[in-house]
PDB file of N, CA and C in Angstrom:
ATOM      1  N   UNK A   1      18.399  13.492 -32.444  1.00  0.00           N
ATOM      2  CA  UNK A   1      17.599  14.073 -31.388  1.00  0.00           C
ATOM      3  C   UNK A   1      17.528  13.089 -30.216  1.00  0.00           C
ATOM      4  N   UNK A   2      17.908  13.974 -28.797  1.00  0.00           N
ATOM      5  CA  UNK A   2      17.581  12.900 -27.411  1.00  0.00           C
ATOM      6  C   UNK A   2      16.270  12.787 -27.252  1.00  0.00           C
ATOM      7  N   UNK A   3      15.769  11.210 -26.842  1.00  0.00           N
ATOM      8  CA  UNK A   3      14.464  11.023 -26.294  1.00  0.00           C
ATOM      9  C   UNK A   3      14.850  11.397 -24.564  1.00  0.00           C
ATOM     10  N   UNK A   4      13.829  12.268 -24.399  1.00  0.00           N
ATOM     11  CA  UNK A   4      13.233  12.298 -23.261  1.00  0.00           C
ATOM     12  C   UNK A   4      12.876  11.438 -22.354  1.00  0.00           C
ATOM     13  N   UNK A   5      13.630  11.130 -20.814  1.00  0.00           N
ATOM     14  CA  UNK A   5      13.024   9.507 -20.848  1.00  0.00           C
ATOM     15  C   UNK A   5      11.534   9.957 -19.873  1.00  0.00           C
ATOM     16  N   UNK A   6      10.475   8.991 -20.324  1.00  0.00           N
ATOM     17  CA  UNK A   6       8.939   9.505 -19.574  1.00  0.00           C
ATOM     18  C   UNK A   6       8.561   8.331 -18.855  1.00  0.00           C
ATOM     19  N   UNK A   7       8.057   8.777 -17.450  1.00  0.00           N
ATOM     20  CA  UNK A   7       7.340   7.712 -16.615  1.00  0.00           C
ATOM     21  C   UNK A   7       6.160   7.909 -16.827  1.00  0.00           C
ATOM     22  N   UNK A   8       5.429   6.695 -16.477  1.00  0.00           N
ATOM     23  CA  UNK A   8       3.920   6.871 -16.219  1.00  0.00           C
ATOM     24  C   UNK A   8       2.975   6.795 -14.838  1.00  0.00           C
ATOM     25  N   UNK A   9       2.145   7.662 -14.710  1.00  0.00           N
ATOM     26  CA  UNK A   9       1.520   8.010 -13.166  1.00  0.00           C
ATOM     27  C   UNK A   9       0.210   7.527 -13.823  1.00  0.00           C
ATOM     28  N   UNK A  10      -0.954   7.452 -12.518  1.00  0.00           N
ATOM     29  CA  UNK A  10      -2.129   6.879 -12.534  1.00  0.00           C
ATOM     30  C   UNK A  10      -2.735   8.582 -12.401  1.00  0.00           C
ATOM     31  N   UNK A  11      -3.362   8.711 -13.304  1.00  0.00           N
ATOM     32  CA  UNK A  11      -4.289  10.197 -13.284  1.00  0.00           C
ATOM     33  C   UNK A  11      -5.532   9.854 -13.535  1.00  0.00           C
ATOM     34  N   UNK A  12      -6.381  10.102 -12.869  1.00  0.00           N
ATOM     35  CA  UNK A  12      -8.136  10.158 -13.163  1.00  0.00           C
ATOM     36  C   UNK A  12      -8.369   8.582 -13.664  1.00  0.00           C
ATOM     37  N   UNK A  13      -7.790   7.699 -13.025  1.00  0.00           N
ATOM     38  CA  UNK A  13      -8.496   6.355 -12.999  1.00  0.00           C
ATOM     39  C   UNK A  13      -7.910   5.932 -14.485  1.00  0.00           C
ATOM     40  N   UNK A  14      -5.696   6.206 -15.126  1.00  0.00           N
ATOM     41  CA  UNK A  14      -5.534   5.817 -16.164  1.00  0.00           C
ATOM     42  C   UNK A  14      -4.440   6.570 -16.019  1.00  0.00           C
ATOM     43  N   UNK A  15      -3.607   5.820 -16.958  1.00  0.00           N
ATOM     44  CA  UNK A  15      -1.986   6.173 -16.328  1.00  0.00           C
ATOM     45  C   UNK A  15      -1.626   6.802 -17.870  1.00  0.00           C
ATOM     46  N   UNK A  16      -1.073   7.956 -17.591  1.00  0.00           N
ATOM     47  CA  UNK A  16      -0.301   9.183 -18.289  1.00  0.00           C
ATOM     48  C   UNK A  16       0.855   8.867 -18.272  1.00  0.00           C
ATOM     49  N   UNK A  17       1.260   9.325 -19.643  1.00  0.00           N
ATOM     50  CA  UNK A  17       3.137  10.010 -19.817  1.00  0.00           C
ATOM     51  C   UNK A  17       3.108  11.046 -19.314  1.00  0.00           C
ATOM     52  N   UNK A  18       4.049  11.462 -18.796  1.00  0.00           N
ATOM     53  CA  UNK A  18       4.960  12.444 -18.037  1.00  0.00           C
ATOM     54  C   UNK A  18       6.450  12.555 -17.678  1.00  0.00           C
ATOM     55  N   UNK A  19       7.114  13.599 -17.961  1.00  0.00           N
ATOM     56  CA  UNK A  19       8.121  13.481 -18.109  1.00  0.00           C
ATOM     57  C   UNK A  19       9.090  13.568 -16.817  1.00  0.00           C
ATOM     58  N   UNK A  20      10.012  13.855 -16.292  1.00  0.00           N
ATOM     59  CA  UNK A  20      11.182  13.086 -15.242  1.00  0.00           C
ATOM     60  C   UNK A  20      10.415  14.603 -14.052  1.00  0.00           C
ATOM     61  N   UNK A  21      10.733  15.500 -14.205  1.00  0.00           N
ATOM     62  CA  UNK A  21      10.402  16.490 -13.594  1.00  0.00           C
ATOM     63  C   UNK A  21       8.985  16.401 -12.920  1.00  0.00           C
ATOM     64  N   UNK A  22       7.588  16.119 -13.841  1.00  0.00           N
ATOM     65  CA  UNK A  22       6.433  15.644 -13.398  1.00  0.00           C
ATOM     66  C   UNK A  22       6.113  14.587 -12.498  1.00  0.00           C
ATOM     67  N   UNK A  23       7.609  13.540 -12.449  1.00  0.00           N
ATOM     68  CA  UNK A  23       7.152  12.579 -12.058  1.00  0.00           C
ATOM     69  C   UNK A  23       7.511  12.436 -10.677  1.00  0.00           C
ATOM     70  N   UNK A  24       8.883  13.200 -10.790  1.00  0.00           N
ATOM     71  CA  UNK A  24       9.572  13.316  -9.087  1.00  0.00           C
ATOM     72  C   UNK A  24       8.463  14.551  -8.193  1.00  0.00           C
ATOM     73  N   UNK A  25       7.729  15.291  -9.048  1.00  0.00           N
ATOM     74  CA  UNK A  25       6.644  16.288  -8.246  1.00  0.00           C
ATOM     75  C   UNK A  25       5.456  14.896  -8.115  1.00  0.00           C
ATOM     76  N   UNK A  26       5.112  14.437  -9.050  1.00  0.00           N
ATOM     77  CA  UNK A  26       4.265  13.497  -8.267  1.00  0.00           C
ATOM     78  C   UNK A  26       4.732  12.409  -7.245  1.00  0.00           C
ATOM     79  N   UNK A  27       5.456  12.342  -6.981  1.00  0.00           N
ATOM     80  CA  UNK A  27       5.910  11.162  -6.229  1.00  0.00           C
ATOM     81  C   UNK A  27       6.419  12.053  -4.825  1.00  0.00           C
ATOM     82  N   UNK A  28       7.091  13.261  -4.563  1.00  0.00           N
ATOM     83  CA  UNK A  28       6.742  14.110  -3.799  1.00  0.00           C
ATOM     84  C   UNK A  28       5.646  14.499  -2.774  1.00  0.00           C
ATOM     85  N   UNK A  29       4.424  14.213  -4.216  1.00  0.00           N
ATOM     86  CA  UNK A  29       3.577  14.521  -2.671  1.00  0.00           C
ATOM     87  C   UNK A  29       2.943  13.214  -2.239  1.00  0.00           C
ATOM     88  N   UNK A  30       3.104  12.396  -2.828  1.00  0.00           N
ATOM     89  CA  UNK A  30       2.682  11.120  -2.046  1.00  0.00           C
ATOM     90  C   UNK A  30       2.595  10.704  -0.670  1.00  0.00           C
ATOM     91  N   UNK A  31       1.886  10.276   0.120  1.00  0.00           N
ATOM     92  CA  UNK A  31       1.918   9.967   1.559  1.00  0.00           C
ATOM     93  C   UNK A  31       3.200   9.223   1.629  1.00  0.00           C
ATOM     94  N   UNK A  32       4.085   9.421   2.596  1.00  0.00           N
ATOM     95  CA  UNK A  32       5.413   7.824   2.595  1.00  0.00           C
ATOM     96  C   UNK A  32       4.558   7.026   3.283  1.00  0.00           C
ATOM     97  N   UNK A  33       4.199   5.750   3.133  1.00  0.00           N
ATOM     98  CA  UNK A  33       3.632   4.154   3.578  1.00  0.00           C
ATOM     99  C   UNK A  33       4.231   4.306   5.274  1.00  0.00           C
ATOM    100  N   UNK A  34       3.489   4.317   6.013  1.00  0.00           N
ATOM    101  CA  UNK A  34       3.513   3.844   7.323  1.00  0.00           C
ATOM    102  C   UNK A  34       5.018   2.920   7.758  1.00  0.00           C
ATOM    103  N   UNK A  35       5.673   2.889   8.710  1.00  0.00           N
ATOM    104  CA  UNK A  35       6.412   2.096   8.931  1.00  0.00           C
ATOM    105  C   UNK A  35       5.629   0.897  10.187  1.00  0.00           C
ATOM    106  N   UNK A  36       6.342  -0.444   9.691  1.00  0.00           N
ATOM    107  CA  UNK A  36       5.741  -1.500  10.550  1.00  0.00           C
ATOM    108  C   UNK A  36       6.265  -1.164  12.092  1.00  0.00           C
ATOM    109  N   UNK A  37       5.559  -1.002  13.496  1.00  0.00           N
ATOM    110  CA  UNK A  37       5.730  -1.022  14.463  1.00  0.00           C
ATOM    111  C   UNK A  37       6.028  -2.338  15.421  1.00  0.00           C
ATOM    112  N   UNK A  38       4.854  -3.187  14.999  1.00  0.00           N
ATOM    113  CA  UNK A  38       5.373  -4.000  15.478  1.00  0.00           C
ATOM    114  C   UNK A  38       5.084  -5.575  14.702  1.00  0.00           C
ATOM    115  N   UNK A  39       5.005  -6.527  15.290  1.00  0.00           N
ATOM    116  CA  UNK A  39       4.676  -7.987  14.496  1.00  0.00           C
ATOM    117  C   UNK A  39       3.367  -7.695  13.865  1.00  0.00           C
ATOM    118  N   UNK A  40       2.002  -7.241  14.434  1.00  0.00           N
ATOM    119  CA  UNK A  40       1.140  -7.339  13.948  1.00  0.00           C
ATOM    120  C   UNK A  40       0.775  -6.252  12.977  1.00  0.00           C
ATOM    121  N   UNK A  41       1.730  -4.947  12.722  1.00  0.00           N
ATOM    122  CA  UNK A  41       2.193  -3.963  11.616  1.00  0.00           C
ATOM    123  C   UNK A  41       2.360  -4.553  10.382  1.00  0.00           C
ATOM    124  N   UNK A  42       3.706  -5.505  10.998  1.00  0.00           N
ATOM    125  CA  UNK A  42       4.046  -6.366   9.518  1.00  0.00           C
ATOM    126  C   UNK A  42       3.298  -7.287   8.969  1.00  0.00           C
ATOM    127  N   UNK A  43       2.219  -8.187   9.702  1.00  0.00           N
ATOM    128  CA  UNK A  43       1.742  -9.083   9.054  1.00  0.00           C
ATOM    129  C   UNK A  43       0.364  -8.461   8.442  1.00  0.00           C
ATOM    130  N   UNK A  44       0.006  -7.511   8.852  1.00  0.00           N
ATOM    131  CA  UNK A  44      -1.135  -6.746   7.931  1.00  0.00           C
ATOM    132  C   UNK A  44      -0.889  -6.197   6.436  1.00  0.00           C
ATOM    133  N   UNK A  45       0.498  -5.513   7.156  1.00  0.00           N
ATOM    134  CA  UNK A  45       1.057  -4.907   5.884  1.00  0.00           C
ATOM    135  C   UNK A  45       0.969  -6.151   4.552  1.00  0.00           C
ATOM    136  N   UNK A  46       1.944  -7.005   4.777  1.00  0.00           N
ATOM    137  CA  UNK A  46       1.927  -8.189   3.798  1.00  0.00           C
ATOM    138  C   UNK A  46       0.109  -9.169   3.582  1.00  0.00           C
ATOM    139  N   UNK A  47      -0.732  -8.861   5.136  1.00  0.00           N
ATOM    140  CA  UNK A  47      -1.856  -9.775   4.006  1.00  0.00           C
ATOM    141  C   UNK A  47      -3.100  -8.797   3.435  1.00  0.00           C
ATOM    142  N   UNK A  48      -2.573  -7.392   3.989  1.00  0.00           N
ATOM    143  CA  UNK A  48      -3.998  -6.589   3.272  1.00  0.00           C
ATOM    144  C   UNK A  48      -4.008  -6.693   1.782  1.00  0.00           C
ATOM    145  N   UNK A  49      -3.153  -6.463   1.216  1.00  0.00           N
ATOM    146  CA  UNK A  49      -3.007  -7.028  -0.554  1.00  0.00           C
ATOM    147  C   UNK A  49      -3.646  -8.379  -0.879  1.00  0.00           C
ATOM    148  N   UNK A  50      -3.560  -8.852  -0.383  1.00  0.00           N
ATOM    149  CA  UNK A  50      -3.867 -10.513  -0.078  1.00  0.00           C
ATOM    150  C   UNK A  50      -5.727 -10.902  -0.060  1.00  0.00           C
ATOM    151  N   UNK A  51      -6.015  -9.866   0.926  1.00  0.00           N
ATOM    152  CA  UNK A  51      -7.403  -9.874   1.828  1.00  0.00           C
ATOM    153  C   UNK A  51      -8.276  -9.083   0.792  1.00  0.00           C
ATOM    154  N   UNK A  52      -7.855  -7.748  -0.210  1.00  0.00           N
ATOM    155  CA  UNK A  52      -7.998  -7.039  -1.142  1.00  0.00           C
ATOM    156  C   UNK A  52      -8.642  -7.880  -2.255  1.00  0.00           C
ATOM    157  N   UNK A  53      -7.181  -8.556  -2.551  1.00  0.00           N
ATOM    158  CA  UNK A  53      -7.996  -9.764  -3.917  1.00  0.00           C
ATOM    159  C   UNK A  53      -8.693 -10.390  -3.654  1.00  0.00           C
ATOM    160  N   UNK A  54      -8.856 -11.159  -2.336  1.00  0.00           N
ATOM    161  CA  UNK A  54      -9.861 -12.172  -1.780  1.00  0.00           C
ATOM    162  C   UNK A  54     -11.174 -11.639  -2.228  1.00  0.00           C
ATOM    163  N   UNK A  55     -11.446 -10.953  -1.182  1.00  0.00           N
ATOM    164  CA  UNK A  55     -12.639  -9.744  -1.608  1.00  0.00           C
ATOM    165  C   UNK A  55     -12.976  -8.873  -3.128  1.00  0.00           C
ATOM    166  N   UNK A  56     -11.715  -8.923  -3.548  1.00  0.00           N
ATOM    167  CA  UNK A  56     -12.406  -8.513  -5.037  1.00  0.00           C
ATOM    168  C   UNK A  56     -12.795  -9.700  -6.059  1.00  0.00           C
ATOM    169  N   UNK A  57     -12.015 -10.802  -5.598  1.00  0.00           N
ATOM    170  CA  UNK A  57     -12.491 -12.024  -6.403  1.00  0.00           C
ATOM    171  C   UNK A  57     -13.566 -12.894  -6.062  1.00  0.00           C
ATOM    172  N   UNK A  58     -13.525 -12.994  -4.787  1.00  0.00           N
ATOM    173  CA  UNK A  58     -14.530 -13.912  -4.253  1.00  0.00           C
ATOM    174  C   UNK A  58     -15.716 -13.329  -3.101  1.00  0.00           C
ATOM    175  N   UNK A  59     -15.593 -12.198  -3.502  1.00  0.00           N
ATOM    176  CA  UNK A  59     -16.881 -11.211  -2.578  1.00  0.00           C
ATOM    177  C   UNK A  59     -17.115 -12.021  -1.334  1.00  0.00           C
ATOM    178  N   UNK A  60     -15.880 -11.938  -0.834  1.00  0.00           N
ATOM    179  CA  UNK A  60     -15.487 -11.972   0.717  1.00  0.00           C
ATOM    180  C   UNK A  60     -16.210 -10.685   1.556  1.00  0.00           C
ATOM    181  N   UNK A  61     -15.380 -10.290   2.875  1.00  0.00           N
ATOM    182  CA  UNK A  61     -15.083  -9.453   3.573  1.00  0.00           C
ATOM    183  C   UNK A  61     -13.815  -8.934   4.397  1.00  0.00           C
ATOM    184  N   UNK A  62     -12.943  -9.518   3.820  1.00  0.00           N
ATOM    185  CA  UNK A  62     -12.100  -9.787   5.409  1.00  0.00           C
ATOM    186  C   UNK A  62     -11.389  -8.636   5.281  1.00  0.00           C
ATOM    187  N   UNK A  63     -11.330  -6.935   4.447  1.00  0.00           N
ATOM    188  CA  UNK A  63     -10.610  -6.193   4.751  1.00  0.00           C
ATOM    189  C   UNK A  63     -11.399  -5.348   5.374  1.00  0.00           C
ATOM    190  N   UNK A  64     -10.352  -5.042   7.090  1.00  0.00           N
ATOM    191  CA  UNK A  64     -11.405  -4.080   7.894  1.00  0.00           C
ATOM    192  C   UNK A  64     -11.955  -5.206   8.955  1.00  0.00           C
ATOM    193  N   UNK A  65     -11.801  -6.251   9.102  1.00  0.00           N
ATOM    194  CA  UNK A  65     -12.708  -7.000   9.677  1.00  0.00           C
ATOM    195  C   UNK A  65     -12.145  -6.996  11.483  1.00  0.00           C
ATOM    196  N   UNK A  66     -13.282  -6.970  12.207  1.00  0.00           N
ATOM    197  CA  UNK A  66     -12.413  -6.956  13.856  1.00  0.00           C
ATOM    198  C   UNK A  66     -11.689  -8.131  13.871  1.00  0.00           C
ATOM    199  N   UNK A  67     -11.607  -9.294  13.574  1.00  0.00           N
ATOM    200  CA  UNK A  67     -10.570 -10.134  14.038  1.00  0.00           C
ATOM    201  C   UNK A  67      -9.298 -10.134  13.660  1.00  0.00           C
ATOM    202  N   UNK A  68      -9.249  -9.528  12.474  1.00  0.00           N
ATOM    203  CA  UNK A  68      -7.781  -9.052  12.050  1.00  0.00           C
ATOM    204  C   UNK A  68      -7.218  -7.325  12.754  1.00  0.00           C
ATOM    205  N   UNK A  69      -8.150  -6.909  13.204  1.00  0.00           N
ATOM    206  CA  UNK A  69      -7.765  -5.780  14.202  1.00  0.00           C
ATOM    207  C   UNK A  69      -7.231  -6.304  15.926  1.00  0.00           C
ATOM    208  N   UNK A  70      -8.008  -6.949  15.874  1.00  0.00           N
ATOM    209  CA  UNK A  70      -7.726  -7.991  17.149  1.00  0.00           C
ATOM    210  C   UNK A  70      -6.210  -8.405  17.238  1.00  0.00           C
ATOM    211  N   UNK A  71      -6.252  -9.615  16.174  1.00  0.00           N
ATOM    212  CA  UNK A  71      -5.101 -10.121  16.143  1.00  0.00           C
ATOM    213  C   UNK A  71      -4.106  -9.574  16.035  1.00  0.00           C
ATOM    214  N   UNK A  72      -4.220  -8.036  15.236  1.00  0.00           N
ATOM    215  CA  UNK A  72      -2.671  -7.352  15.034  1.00  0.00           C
ATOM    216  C   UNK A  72      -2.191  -6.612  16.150  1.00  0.00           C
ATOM    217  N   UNK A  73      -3.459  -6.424  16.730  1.00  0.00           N
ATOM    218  CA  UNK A  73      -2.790  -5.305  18.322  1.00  0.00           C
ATOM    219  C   UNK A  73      -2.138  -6.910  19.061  1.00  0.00           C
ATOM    220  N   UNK A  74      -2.559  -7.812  19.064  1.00  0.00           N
ATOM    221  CA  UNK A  74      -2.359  -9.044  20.054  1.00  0.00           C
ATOM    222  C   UNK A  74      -0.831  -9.066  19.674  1.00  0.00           C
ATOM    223  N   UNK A  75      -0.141  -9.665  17.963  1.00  0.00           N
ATOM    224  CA  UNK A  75       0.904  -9.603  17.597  1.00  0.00           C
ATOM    225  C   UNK A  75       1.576  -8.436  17.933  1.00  0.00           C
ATOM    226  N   UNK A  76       1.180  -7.278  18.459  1.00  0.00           N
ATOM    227  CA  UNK A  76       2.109  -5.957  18.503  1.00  0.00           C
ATOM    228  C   UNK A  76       2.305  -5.839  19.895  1.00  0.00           C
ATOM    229  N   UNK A  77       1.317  -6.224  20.670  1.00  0.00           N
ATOM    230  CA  UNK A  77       1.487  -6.559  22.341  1.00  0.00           C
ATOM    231  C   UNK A  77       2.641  -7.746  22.610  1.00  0.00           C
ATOM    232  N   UNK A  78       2.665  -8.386  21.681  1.00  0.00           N
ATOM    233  CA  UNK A  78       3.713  -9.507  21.986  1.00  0.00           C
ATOM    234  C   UNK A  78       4.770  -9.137  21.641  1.00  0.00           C
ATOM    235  N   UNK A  79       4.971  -8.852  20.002  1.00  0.00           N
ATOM    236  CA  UNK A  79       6.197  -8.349  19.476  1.00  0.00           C
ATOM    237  C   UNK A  79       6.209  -6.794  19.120  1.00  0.00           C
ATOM    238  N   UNK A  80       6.548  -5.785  20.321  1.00  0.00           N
ATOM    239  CA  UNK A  80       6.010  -4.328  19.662  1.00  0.00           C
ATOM    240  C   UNK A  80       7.333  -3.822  19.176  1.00  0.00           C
ATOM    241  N   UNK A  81       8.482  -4.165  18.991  1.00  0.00           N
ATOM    242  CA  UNK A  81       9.400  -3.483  17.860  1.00  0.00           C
ATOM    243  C   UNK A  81      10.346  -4.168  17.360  1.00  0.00           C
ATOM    244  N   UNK A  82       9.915  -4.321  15.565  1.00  0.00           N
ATOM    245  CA  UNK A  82      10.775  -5.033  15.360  1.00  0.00           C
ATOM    246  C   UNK A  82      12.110  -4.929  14.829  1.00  0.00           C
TER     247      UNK A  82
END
């Protein structure tokens, strides 16, 4: 007998088997991720993950914060396509 090959998706806060068909419909409707516009696109992109753990580990603030809104329009005024 063939195994079925099964991915796993995040459902209700916990990740399910599902099989190849389920998984290309979930991944379907997914938002596609923003493309970087300009310098200050890309460097958010790479430290919001970053700024995420900060704040979940060390009950920071810095995701959302105006100076990193600041700074990324500043980087995108300088470098707007990269």
């Amino acid at each position: 007998m063939l195994m079925q090959k099964r991915f796993l998706i995040p459902r209700a806060g916990r990740y399910v088997s599902v099989t190849a068909e389920e998984y290309a419909a979930h991944q379907a409707a997914q938002p596609a991720p923003p493309k970087p516009r300009g310098l200050g696109d890309l460097v958010a992109l790479l430290a919001e993950p970053i700024a995420r753990a900060s704040d979940a580990a060390l009950g920071t603030h810095l995701v959302g914060c105006n100076s990193c809104a600041e700074r990324r329009a500043a980087l995108n005024r300088l470098v707007p396509k990269l």
